[in-house]
N, C-alpha and C. Protein backbone atom coordinates (compact mmCIF):
# COMPACT_ATOMS: atom_id res chain seq x y z
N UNK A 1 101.42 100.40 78.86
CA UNK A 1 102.51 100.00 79.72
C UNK A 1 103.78 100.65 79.17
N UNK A 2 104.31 101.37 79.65
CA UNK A 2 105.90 101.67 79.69
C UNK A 2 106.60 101.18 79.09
N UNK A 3 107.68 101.58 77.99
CA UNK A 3 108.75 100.35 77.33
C UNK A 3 109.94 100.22 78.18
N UNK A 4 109.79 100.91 79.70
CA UNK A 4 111.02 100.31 80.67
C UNK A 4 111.02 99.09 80.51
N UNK A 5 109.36 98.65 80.87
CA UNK A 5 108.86 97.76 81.29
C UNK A 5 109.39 96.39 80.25
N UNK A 6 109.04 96.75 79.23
CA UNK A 6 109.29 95.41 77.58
C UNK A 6 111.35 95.75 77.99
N UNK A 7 111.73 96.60 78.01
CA UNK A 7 112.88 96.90 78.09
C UNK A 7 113.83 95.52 78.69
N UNK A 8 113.05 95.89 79.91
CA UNK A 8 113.71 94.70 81.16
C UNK A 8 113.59 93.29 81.09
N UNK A 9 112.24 93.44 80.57
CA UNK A 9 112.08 92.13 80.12
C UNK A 9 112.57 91.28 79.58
N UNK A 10 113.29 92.11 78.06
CA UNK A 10 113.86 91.43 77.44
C UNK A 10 115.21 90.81 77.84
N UNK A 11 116.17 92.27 78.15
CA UNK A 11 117.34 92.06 79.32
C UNK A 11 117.39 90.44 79.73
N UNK A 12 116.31 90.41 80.91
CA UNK A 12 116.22 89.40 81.62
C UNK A 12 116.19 88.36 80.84
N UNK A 13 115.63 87.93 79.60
CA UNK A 13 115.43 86.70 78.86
C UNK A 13 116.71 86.45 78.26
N UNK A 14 117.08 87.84 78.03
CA UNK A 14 118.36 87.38 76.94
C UNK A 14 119.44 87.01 77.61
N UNK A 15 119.31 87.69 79.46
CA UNK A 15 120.66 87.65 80.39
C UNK A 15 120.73 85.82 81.11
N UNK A 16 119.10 85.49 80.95
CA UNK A 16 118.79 84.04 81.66
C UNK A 16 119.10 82.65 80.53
N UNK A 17 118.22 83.20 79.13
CA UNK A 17 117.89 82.17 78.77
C UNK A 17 118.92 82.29 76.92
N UNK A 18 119.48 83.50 77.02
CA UNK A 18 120.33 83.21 75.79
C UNK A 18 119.47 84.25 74.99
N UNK A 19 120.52 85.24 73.92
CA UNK A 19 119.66 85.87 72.61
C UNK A 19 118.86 85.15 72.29
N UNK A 20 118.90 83.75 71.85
CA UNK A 20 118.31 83.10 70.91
C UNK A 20 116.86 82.91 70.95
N UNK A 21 116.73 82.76 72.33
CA UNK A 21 115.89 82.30 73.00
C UNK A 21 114.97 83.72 72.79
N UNK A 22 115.38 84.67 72.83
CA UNK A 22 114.81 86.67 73.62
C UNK A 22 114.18 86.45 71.73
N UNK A 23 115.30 86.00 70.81
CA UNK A 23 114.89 86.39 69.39
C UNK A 23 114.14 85.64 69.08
N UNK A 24 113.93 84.73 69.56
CA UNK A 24 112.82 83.07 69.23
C UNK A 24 111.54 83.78 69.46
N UNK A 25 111.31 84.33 70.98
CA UNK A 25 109.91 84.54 71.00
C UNK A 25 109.61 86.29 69.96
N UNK A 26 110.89 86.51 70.42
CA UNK A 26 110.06 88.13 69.27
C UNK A 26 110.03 87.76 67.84
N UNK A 27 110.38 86.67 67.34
CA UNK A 27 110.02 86.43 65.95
C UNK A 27 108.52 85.37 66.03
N UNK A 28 108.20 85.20 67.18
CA UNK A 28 106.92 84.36 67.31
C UNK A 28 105.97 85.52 67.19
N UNK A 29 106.36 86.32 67.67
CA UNK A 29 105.10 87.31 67.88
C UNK A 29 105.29 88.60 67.23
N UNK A 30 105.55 88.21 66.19
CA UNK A 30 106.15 89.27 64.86
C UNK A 30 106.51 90.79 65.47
N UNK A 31 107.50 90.38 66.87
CA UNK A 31 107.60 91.99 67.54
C UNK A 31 109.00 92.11 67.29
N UNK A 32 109.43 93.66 66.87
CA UNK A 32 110.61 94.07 66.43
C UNK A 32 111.80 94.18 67.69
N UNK A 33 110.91 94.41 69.11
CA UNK A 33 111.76 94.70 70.46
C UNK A 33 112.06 95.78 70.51
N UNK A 34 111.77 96.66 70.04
CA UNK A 34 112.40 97.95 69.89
C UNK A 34 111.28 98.89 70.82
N UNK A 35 111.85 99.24 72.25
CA UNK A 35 110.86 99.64 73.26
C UNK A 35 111.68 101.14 73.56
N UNK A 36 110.96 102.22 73.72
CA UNK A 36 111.67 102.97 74.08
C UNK A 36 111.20 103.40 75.79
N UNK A 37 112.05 103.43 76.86
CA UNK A 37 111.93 103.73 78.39
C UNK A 37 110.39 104.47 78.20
N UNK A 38 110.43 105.73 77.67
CA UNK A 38 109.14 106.86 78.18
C UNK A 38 107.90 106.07 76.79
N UNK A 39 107.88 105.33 76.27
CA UNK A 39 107.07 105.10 75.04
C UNK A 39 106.00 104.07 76.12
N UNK A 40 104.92 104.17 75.01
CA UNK A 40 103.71 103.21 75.82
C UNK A 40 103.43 102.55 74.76
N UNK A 41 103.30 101.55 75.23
CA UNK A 41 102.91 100.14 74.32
C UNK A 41 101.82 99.34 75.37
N UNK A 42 101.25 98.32 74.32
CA UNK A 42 100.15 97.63 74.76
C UNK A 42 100.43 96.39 75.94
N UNK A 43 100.03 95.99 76.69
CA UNK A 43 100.58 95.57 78.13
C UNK A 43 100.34 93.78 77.36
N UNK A 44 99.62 93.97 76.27
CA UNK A 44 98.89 92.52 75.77
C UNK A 44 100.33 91.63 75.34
N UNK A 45 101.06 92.86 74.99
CA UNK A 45 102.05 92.31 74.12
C UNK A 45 103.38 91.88 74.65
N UNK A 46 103.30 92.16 76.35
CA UNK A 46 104.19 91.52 77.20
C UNK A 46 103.92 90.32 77.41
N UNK A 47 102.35 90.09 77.77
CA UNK A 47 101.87 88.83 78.43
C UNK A 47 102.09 88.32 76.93
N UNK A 48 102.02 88.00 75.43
CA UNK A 48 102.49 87.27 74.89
C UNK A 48 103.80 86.75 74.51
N UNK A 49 104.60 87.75 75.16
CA UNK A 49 106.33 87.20 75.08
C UNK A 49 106.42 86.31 76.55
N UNK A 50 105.54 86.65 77.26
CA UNK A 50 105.76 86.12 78.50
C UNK A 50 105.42 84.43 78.06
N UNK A 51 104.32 84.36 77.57
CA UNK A 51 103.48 83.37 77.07
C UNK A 51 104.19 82.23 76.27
N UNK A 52 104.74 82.76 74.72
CA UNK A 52 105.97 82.14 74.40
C UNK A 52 107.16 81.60 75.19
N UNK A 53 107.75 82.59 75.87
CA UNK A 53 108.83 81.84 76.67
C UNK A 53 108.26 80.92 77.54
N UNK A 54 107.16 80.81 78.03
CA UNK A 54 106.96 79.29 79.12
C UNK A 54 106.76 78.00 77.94
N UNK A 55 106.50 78.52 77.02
CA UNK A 55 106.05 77.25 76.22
C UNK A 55 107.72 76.77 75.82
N UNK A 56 108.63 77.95 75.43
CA UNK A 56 109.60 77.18 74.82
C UNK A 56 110.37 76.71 76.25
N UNK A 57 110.59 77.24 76.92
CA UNK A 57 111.49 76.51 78.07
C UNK A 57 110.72 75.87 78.85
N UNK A 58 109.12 75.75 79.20
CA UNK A 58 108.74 74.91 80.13
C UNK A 58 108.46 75.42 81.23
N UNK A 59 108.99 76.64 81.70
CA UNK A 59 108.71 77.54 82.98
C UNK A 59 107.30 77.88 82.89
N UNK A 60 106.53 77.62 84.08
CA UNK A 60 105.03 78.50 83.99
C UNK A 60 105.20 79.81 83.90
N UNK A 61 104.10 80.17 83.46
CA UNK A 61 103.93 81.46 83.13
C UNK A 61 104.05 82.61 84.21
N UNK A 62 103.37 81.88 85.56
CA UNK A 62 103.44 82.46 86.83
C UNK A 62 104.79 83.41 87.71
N UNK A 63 105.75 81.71 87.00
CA UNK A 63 106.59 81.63 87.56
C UNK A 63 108.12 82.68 87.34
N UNK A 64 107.12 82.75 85.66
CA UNK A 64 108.53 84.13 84.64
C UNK A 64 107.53 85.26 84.98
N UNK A 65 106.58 85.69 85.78
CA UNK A 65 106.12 87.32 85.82
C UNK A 65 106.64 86.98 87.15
N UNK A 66 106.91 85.94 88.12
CA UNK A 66 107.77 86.68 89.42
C UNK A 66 109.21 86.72 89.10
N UNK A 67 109.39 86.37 88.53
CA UNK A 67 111.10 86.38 88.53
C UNK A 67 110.87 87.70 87.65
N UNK A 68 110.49 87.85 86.75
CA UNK A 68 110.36 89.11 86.30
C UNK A 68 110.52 90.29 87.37
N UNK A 69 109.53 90.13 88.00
CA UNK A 69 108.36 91.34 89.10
C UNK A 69 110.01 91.70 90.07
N UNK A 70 110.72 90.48 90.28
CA UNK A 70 111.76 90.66 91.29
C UNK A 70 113.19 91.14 90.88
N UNK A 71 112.98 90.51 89.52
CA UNK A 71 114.63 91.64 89.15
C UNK A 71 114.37 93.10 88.19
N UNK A 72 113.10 93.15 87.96
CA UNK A 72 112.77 94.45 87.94
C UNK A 72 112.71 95.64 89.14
N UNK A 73 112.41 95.05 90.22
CA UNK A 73 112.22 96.05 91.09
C UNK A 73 113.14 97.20 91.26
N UNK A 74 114.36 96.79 91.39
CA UNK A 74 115.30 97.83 91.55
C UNK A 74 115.55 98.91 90.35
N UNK A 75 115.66 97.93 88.98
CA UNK A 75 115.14 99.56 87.81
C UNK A 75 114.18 100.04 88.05
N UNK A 76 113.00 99.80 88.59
CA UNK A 76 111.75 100.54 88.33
C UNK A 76 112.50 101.77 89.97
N UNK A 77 112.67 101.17 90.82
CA UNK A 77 113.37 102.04 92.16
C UNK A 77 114.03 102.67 91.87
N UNK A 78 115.55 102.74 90.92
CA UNK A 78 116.31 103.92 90.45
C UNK A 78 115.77 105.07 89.46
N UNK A 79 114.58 104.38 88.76
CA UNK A 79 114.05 105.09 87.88
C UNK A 79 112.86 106.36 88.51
N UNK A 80 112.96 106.27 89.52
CA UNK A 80 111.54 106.98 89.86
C UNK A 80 112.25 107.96 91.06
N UNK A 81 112.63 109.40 90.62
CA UNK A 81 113.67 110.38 91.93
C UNK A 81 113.11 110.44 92.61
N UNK A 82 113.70 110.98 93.64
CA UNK A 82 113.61 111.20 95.05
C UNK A 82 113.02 110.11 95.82
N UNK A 83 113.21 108.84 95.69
CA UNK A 83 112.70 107.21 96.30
C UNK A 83 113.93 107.62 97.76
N UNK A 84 115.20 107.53 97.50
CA UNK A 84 115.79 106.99 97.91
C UNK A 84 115.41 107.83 99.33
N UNK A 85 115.32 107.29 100.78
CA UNK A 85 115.33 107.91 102.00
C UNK A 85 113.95 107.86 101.86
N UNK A 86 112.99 107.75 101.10
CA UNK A 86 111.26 108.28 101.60
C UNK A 86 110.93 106.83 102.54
N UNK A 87 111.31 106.15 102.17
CA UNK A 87 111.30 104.83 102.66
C UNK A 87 112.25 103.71 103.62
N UNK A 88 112.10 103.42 104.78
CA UNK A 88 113.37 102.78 105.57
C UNK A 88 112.78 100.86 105.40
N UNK A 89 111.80 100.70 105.17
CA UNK A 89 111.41 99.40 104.96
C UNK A 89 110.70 98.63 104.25
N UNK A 90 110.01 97.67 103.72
CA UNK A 90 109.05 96.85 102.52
C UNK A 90 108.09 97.33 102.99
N UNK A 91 107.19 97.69 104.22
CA UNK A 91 106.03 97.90 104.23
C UNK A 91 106.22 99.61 103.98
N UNK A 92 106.59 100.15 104.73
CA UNK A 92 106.65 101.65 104.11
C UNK A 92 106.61 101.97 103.02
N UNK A 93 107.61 101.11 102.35
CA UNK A 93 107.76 101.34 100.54
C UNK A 93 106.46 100.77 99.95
N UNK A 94 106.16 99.97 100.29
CA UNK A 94 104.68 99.41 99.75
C UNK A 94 103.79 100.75 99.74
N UNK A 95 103.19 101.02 100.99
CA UNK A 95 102.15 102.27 100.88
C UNK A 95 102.52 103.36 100.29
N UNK A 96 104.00 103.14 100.34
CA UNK A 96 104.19 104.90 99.72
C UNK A 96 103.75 104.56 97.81
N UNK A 97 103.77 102.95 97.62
CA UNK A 97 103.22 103.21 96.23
C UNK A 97 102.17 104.06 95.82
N UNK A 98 101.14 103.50 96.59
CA UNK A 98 99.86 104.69 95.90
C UNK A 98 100.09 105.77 96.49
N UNK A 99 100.37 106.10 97.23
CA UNK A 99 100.49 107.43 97.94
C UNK A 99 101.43 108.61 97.37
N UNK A 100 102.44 107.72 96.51
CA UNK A 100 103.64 108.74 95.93
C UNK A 100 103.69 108.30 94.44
N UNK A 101 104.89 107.41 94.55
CA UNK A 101 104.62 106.68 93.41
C UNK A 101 103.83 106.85 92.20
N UNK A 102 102.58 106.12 92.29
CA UNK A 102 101.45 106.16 91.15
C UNK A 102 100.75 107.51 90.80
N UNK A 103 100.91 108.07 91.92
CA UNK A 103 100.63 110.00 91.47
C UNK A 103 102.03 110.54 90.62
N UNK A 104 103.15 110.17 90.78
CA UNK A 104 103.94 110.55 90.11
C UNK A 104 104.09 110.00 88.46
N UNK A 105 103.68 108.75 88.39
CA UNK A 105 103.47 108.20 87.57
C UNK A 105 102.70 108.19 86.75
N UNK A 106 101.45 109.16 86.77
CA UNK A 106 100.15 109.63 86.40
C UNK A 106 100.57 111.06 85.78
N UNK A 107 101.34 111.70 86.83
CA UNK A 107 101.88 113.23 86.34
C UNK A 107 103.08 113.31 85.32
N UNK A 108 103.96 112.01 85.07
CA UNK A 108 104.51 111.80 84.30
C UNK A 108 104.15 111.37 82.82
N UNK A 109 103.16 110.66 82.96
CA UNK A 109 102.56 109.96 81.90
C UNK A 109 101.14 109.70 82.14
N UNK A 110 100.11 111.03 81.44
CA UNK A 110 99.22 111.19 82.05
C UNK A 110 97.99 110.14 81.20
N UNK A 111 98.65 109.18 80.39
CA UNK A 111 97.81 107.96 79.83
C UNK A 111 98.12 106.58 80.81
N UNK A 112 98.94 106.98 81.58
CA UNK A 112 98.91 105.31 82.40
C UNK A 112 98.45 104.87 83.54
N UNK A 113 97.75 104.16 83.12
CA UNK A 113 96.69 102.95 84.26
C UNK A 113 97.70 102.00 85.26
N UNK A 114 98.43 102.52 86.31
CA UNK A 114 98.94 101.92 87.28
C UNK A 114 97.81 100.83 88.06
N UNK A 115 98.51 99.70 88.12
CA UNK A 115 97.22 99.14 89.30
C UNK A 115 97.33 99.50 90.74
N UNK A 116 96.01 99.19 91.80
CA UNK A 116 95.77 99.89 92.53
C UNK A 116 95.92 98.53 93.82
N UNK A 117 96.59 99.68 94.91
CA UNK A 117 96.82 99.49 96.16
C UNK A 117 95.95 99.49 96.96
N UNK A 118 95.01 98.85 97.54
CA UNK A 118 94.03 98.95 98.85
C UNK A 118 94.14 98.73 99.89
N UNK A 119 94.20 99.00 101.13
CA UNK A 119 95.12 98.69 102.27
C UNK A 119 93.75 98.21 103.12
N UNK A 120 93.98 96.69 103.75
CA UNK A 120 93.23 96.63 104.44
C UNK A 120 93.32 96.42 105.76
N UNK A 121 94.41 96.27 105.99
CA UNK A 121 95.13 96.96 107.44
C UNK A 121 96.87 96.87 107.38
N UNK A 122 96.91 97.23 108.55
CA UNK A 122 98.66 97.22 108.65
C UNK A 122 98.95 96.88 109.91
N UNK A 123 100.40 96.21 110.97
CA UNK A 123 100.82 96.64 111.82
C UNK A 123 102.12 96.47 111.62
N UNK A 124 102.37 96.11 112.77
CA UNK A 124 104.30 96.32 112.50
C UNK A 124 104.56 94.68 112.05
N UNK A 125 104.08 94.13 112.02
CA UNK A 125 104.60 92.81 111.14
C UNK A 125 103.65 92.42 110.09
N UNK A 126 102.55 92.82 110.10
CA UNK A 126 101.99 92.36 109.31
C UNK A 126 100.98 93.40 108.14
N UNK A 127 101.07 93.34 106.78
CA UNK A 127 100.71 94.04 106.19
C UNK A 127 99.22 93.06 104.81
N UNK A 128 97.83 93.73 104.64
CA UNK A 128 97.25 93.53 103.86
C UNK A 128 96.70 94.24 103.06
N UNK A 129 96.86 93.85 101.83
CA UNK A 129 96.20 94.84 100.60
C UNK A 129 95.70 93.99 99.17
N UNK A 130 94.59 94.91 98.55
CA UNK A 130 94.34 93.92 98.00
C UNK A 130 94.84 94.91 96.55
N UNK A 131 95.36 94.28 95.07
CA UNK A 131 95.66 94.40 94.63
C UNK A 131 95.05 94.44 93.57
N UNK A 132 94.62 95.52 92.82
CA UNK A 132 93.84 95.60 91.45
C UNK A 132 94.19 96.28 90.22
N UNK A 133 94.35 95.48 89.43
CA UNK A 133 95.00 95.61 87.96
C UNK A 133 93.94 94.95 87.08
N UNK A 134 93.43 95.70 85.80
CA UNK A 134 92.62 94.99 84.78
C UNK A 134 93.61 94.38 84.14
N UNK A 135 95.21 94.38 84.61
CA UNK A 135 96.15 93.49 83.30
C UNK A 135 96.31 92.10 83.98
N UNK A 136 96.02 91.88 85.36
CA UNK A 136 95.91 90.34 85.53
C UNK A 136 97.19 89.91 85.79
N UNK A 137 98.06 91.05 86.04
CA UNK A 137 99.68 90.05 86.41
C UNK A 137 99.61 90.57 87.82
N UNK A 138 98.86 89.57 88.91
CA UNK A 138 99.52 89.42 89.90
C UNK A 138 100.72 89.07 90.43
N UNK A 139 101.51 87.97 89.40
CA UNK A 139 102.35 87.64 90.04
C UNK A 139 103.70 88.26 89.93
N UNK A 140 103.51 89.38 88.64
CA UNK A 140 104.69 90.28 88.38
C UNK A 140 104.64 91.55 90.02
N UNK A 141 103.37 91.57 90.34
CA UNK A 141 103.55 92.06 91.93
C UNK A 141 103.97 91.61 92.75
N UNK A 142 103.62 90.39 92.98
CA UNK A 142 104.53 89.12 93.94
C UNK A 142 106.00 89.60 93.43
N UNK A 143 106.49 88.73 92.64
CA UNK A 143 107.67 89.37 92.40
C UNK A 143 108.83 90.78 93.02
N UNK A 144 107.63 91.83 92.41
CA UNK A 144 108.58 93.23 93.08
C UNK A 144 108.30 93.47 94.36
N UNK A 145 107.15 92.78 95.13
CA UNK A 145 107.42 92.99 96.31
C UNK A 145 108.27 92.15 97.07
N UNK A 146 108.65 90.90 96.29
CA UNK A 146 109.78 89.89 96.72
C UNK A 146 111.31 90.60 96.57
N UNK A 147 110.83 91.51 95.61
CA UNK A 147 112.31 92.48 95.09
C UNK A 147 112.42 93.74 96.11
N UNK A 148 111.31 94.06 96.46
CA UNK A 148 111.42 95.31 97.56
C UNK A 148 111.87 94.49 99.02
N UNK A 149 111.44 93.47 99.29
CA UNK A 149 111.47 93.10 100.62
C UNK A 149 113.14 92.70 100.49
N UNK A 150 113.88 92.11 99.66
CA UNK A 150 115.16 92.01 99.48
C UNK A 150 116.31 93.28 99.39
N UNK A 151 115.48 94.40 98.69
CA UNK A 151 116.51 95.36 98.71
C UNK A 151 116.14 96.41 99.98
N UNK A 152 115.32 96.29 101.24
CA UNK A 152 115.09 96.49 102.53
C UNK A 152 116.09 95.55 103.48
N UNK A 153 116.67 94.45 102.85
CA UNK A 153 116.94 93.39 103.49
C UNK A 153 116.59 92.91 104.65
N UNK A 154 114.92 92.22 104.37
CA UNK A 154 114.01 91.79 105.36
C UNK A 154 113.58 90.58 104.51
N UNK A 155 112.90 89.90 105.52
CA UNK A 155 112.56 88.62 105.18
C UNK A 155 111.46 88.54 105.64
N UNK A 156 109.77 88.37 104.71
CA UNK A 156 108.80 88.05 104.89
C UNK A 156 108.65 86.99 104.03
N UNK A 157 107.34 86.94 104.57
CA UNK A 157 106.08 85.48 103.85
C UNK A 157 105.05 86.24 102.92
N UNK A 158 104.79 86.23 102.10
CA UNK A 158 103.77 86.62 101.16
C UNK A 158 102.95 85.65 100.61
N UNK A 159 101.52 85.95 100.73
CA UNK A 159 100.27 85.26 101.04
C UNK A 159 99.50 85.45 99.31
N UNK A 160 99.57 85.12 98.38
CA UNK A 160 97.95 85.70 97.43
C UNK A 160 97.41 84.91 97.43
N UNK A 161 96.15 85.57 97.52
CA UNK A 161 94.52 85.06 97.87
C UNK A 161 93.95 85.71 96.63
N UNK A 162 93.66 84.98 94.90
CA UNK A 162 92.53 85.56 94.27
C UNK A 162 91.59 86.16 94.73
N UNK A 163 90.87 87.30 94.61
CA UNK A 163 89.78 87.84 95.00
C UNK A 163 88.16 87.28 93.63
N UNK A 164 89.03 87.31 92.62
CA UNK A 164 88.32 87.00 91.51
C UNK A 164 88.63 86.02 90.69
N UNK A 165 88.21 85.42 89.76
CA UNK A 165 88.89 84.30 89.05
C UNK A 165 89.99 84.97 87.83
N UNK A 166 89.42 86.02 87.27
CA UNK A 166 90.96 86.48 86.27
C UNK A 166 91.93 86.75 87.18
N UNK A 167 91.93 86.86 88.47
CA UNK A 167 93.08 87.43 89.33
C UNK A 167 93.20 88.79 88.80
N UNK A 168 92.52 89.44 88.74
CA UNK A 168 92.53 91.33 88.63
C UNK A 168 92.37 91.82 89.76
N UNK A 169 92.07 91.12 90.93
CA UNK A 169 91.66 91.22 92.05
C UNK A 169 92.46 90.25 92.76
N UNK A 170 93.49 90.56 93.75
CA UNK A 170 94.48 89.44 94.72
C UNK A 170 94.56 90.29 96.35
N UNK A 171 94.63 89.80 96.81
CA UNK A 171 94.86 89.85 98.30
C UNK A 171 96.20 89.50 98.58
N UNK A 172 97.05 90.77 98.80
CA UNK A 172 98.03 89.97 99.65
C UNK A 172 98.81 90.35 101.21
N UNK A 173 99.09 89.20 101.77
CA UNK A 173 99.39 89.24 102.90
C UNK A 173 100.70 89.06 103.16
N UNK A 174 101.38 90.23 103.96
CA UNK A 174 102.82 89.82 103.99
C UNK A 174 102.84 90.13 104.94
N UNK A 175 103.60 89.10 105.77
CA UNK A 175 104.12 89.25 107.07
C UNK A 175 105.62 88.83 107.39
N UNK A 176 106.11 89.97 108.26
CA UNK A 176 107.60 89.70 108.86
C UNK A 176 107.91 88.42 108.98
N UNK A 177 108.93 87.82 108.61
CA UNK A 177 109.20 86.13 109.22
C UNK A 177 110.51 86.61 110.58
């Protein structure tokens, strides 16, 4: 995984919940924080800062990979050229993930395992795909697609349906409201 990725993360903990709090869990999990944007690190070692912070504040775990998933979206969107114009809406921007996106992201960094987009239909309001990642954070997807559908400024409903019990496998359904 990307150290954008640990990058933002931290941001977010330290911008929500206080340094103390960002330094509490990286001294739980004997991690220094020191992520660099293009560096790859182990994806294990997010889900345990993630892990720590629900225990010390009480937030589910679920609940800090969407808030995550959603104020990430827009760094991961400035970070990736030529986005801006390929896309006029949340469902467009959705497909153009695998389609653009994750090939670019592959040619950039030819060790990273993006998870995968499956489309199992589309129309003009309503969009399904099922979602596969061996890292199991569905809900950091929930999230950025809660973050894409906001910076489209549209308003849908988003549906996940486990496909499997680790949730490596989700279904989701979003439709126009």
């Amino acid at each position: 995984m990307k150290g954008i990725i640990f990058a933002e993360f931290l941001e977010l903990v330290e911008d929500s919940f206080g340094l103390e709090i960002c330094q509490r869990i990286l001294d739980e999990n004997q991690n220094d924080g020191v992520y660099t944007s293009v560096g790859t690190y182990d994806h294990n070692d997010l889900i345990k800062l993630i892990v720590s912070l629900s225990k010390i504040t009480g937030v589910p775990i679920e609940d800090l990979q969407e808030i995550y998933g959603k104020s990430v979206f827009i760094t991961l969107f400035n970070s990736m050229p030529g986005l801006e114009g390929k896309s006029d809406s949340t469902f467009d921007f959705i497909k153009s993930v695998e389609e653009y996106i994750h090939i670019e992201v592959k040619k950039l960094y030819q060790n990273a395992n993006p998870p995968t987009f499956n489309f199992i239909s589309a129309t003009e309001s309503q969009l399904v795909m099922d979602y596969v990642s061996a890292r199991c954070m569905s809900h950091v997807c929930l999230g950025l697609i809660q973050g894409c559908a906001e910076h489209f400024n549209e308003e849908v409903e988003i549906v996940m349906e486990p496909l499997v019990k680790d949730s490596s496998e989700v279904r989701f359904t979003i439709t126009h409201v």
